[in-house]
PDB file of N, CA and C in Angstrom:
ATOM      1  N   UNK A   1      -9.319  -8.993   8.349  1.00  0.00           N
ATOM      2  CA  UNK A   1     -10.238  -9.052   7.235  1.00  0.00           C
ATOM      3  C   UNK A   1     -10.167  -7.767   6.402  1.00  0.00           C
ATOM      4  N   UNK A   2      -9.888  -6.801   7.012  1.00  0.00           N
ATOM      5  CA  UNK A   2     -10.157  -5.346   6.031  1.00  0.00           C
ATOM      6  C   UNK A   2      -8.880  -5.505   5.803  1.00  0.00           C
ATOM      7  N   UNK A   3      -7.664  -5.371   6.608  1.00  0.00           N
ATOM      8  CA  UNK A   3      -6.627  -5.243   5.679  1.00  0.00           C
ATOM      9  C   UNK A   3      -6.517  -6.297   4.378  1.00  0.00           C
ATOM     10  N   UNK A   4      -6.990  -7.247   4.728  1.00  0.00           N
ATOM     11  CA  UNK A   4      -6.826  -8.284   3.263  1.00  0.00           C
ATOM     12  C   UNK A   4      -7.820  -7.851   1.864  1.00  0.00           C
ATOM     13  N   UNK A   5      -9.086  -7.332   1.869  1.00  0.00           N
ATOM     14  CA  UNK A   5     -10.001  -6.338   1.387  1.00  0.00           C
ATOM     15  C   UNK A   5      -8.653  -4.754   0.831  1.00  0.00           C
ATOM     16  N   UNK A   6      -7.879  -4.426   1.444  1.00  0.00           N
ATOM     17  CA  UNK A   6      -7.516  -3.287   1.164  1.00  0.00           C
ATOM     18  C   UNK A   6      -5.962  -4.053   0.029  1.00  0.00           C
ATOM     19  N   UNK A   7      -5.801  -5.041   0.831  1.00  0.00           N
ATOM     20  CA  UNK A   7      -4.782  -5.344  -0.316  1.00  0.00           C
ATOM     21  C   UNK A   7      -4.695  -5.782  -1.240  1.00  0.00           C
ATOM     22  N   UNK A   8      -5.928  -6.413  -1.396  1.00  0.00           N
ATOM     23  CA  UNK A   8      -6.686  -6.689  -3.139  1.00  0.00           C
ATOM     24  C   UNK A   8      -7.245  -5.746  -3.976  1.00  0.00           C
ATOM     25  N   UNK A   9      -7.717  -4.951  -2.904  1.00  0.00           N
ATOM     26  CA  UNK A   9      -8.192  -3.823  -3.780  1.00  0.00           C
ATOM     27  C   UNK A   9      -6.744  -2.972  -4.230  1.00  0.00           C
ATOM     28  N   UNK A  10      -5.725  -2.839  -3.550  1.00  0.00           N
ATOM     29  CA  UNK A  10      -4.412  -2.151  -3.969  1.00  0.00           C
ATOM     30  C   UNK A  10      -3.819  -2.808  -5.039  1.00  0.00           C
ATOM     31  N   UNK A  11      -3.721  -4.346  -5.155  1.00  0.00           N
ATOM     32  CA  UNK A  11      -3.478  -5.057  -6.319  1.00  0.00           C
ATOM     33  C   UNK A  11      -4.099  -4.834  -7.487  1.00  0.00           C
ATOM     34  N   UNK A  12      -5.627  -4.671  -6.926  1.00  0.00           N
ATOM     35  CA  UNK A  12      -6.195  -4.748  -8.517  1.00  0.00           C
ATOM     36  C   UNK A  12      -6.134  -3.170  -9.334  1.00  0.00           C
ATOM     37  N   UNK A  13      -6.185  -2.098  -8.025  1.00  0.00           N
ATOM     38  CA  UNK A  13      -6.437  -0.504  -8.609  1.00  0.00           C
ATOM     39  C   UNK A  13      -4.282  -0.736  -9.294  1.00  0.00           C
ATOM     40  N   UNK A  14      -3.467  -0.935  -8.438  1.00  0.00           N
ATOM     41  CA  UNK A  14      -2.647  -0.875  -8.768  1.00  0.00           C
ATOM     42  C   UNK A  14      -1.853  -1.446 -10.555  1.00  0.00           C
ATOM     43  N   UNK A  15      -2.891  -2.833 -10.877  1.00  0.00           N
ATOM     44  CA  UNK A  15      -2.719  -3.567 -12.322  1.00  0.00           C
ATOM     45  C   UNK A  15      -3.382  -3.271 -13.016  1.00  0.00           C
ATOM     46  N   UNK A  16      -4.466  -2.550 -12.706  1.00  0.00           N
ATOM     47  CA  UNK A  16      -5.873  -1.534 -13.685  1.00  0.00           C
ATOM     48  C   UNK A  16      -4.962   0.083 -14.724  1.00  0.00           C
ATOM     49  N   UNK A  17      -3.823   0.622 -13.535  1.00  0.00           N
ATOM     50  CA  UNK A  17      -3.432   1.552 -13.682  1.00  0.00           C
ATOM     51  C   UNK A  17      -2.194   1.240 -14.503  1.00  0.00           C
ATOM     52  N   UNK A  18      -1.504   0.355 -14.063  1.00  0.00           N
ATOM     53  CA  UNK A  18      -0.055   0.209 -15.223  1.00  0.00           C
ATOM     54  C   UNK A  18      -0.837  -0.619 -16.519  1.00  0.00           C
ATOM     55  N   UNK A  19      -1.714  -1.040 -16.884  1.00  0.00           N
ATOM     56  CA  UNK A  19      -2.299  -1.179 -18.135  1.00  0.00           C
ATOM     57  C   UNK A  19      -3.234  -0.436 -18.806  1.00  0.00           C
ATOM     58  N   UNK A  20      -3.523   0.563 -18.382  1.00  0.00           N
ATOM     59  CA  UNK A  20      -4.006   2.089 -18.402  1.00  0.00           C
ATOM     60  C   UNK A  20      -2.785   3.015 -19.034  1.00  0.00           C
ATOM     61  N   UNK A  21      -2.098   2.989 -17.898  1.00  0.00           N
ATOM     62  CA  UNK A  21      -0.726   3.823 -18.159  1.00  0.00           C
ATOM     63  C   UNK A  21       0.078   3.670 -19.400  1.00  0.00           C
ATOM     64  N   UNK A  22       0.265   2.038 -19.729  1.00  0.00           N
ATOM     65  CA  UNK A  22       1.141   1.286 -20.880  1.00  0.00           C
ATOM     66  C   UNK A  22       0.581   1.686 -21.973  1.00  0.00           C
ATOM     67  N   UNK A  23      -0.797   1.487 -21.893  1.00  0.00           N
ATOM     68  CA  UNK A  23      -1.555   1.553 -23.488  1.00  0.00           C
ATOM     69  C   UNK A  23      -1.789   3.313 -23.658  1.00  0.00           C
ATOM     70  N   UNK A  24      -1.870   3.798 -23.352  1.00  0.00           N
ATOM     71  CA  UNK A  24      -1.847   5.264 -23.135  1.00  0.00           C
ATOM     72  C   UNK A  24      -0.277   6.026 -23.519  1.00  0.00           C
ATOM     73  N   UNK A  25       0.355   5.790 -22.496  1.00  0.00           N
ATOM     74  CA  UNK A  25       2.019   5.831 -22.417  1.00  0.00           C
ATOM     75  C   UNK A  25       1.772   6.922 -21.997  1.00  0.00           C
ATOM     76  N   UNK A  26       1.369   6.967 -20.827  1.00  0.00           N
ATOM     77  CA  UNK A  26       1.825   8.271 -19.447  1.00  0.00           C
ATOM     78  C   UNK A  26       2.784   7.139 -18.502  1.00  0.00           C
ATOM     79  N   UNK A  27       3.256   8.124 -18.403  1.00  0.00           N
ATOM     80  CA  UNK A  27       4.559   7.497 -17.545  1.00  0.00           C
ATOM     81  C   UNK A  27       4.258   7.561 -16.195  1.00  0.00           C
ATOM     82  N   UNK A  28       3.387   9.209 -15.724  1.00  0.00           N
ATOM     83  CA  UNK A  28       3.154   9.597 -14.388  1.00  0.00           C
ATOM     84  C   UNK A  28       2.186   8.512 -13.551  1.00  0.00           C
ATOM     85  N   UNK A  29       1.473   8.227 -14.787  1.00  0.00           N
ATOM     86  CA  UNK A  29       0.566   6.651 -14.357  1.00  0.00           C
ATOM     87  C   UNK A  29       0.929   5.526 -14.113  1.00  0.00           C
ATOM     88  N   UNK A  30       1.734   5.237 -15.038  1.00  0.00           N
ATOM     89  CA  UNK A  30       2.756   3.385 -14.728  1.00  0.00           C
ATOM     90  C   UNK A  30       3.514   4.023 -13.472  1.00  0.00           C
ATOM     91  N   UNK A  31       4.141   5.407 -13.124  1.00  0.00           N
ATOM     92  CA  UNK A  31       4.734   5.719 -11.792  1.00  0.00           C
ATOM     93  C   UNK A  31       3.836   5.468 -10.616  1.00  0.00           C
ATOM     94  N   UNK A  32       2.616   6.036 -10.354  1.00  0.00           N
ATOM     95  CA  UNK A  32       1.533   5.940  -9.088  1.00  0.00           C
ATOM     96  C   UNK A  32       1.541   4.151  -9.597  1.00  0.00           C
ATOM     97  N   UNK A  33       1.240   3.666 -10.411  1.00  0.00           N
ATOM     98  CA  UNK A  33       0.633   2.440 -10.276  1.00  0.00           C
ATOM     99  C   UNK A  33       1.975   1.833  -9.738  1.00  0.00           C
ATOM    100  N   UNK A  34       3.125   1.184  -9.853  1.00  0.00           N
ATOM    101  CA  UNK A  34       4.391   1.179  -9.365  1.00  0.00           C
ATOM    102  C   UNK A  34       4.214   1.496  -8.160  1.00  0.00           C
ATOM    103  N   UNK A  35       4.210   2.007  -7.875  1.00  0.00           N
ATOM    104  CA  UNK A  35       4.077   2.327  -5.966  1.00  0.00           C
ATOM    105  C   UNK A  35       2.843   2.222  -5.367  1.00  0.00           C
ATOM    106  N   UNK A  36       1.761   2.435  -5.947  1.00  0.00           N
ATOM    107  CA  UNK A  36       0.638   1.769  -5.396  1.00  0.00           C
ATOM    108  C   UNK A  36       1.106  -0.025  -5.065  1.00  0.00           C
ATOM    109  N   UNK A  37       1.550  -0.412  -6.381  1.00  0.00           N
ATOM    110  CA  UNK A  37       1.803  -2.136  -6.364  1.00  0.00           C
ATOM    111  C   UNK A  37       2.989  -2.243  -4.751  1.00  0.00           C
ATOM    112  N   UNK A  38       3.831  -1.582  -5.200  1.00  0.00           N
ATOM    113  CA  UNK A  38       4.638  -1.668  -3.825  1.00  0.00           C
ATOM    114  C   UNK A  38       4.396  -1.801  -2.466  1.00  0.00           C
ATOM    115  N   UNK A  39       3.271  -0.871  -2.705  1.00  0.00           N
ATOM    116  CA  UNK A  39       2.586  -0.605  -1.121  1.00  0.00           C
ATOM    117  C   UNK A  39       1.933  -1.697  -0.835  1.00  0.00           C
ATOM    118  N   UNK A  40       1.130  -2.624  -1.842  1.00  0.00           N
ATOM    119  CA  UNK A  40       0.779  -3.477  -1.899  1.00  0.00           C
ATOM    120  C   UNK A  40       0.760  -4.528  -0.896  1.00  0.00           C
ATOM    121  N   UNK A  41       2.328  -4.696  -0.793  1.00  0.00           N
ATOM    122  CA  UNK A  41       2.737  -6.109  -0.579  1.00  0.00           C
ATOM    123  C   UNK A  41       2.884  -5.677   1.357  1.00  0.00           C
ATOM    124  N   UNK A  42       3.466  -4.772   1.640  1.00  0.00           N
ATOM    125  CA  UNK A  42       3.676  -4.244   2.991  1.00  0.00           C
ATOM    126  C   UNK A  42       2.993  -3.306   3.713  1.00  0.00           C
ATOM    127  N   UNK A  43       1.815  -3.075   3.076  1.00  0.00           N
ATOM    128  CA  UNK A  43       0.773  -2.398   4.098  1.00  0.00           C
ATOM    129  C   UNK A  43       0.419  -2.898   5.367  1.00  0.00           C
ATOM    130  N   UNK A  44       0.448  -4.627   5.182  1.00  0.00           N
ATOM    131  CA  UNK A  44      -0.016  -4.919   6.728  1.00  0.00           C
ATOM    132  C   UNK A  44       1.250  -5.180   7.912  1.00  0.00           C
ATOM    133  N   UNK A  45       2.538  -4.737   6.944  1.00  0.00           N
ATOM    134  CA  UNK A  45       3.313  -5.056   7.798  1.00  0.00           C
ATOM    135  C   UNK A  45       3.575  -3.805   8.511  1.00  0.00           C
ATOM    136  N   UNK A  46       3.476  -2.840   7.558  1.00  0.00           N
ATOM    137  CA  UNK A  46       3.967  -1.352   8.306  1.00  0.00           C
ATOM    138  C   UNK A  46       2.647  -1.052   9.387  1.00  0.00           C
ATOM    139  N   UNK A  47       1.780  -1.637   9.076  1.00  0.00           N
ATOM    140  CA  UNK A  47       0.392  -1.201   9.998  1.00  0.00           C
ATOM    141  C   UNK A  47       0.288  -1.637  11.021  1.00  0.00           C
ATOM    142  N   UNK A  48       1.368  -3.041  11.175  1.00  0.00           N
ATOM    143  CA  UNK A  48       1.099  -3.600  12.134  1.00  0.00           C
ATOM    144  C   UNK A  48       2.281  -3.112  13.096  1.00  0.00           C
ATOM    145  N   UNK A  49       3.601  -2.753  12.729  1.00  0.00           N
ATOM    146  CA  UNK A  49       4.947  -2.356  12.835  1.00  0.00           C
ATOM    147  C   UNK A  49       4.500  -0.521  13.733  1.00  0.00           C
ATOM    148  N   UNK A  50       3.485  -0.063  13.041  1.00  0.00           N
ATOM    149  CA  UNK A  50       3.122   1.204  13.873  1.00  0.00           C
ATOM    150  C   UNK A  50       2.200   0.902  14.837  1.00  0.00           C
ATOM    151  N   UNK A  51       0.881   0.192  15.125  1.00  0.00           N
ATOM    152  CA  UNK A  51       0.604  -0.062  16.231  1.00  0.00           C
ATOM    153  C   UNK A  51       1.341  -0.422  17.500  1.00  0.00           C
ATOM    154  N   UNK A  52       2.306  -1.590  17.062  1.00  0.00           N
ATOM    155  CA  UNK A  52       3.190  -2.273  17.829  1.00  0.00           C
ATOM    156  C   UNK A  52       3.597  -1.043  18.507  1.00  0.00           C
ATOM    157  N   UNK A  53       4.320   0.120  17.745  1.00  0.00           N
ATOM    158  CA  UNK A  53       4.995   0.802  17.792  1.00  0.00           C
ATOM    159  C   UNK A  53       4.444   2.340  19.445  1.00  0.00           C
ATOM    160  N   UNK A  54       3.130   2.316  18.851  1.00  0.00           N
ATOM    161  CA  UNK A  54       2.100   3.272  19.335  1.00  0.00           C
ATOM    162  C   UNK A  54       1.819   2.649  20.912  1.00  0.00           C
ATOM    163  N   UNK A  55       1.632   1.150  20.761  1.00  0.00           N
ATOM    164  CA  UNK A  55       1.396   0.840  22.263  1.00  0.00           C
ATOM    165  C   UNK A  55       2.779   0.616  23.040  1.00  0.00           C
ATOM    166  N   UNK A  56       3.855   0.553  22.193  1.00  0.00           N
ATOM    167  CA  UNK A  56       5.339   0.564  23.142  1.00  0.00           C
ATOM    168  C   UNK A  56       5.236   2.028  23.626  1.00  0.00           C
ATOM    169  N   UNK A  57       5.213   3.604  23.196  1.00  0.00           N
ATOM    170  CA  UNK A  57       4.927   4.559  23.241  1.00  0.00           C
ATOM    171  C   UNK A  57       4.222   5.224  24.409  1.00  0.00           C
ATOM    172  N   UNK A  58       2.717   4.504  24.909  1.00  0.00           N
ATOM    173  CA  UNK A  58       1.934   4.156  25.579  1.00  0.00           C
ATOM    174  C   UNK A  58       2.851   3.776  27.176  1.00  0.00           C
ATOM    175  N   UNK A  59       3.296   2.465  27.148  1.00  0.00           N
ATOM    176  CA  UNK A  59       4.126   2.304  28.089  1.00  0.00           C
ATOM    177  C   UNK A  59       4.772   2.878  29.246  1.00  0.00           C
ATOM    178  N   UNK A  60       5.166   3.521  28.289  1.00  0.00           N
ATOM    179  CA  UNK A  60       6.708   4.122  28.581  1.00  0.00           C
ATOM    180  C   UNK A  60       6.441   5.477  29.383  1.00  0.00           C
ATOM    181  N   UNK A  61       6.830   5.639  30.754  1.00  0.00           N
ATOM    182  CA  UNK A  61       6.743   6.466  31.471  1.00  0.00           C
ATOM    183  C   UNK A  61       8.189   7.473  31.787  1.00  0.00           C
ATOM    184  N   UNK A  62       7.399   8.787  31.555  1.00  0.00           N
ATOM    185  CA  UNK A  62       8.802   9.807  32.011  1.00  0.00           C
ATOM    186  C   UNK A  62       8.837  10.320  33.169  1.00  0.00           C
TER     187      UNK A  62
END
Protein backbone atom coordinates (compact mmCIF):
# COMPACT_ATOMS: atom_id res chain seq x y z
CA UNK A 1 0.00 0.00 0.00
CA UNK A 2 2.68 2.73 0.77
CA UNK A 3 4.81 1.79 -1.91
CA UNK A 4 1.85 2.32 -4.38
CA UNK A 5 1.07 5.90 -2.38
CA UNK A 6 4.88 6.66 -3.04
CA UNK A 7 4.64 5.87 -6.68
CA UNK A 8 1.89 8.15 -7.47
CA UNK A 9 3.07 10.59 -5.59
CA UNK A 10 6.60 10.20 -7.71
CA UNK A 11 4.44 10.33 -10.90
CA UNK A 12 2.61 13.21 -10.08
CA UNK A 13 5.73 15.43 -8.23
CA UNK A 14 7.69 14.02 -11.18
CA UNK A 15 4.85 15.58 -14.25
CA UNK A 16 4.26 18.78 -11.94
CA UNK A 17 8.11 19.40 -12.42
CA UNK A 18 8.79 18.77 -16.26
CA UNK A 19 5.79 21.22 -16.88
CA UNK A 20 7.24 23.63 -14.47
CA UNK A 21 10.60 23.10 -15.97
CA UNK A 22 9.21 23.37 -19.89
CA UNK A 23 7.28 26.55 -19.33
CA UNK A 24 10.04 28.17 -17.41
CA UNK A 25 12.95 26.49 -19.54
CA UNK A 26 15.32 25.37 -16.72
CA UNK A 27 16.74 22.50 -17.91
CA UNK A 28 18.15 21.50 -14.25
CA UNK A 29 14.32 20.97 -13.58
CA UNK A 30 13.04 18.90 -16.69
CA UNK A 31 16.62 16.98 -15.49
CA UNK A 32 15.41 16.07 -11.57
CA UNK A 33 11.92 15.65 -13.03
CA UNK A 34 13.38 12.97 -15.72
CA UNK A 35 14.76 10.92 -13.09
CA UNK A 36 12.38 11.43 -10.54
CA UNK A 37 9.86 9.89 -13.51
CA UNK A 38 12.44 7.08 -13.91
CA UNK A 39 12.57 6.17 -10.47
CA UNK A 40 9.10 6.05 -10.79
CA UNK A 41 8.51 3.02 -12.51
CA UNK A 42 11.23 0.73 -10.40
CA UNK A 43 11.14 1.78 -6.94
CA UNK A 44 9.24 -1.26 -5.91
CA UNK A 45 11.34 -3.37 -7.74
CA UNK A 46 14.71 -2.21 -6.41
CA UNK A 47 13.01 -2.21 -2.83
CA UNK A 48 12.01 -5.33 -3.10
CA UNK A 49 15.42 -6.67 -4.94
CA UNK A 50 17.29 -5.12 -1.60
CA UNK A 51 15.27 -6.71 1.03
CA UNK A 52 15.43 -9.98 -0.82
CA UNK A 53 18.89 -9.11 -0.87
CA UNK A 54 19.37 -8.11 3.08
CA UNK A 55 17.65 -11.37 4.25
CA UNK A 56 19.98 -13.62 1.82
CA UNK A 57 22.85 -11.62 3.80
CA UNK A 58 21.20 -12.61 7.10
CA UNK A 59 21.59 -16.29 6.21
CA UNK A 60 24.65 -16.73 5.38
CA UNK A 61 27.06 -17.92 7.96
CA UNK A 62 30.99 -17.47 8.15
Amino acid sequence: MFAQILEISLLCVGLVLLVVGYRRNHRNLMLVAALVLMSFGTLQDVGRGFVDGYRGAETRTL
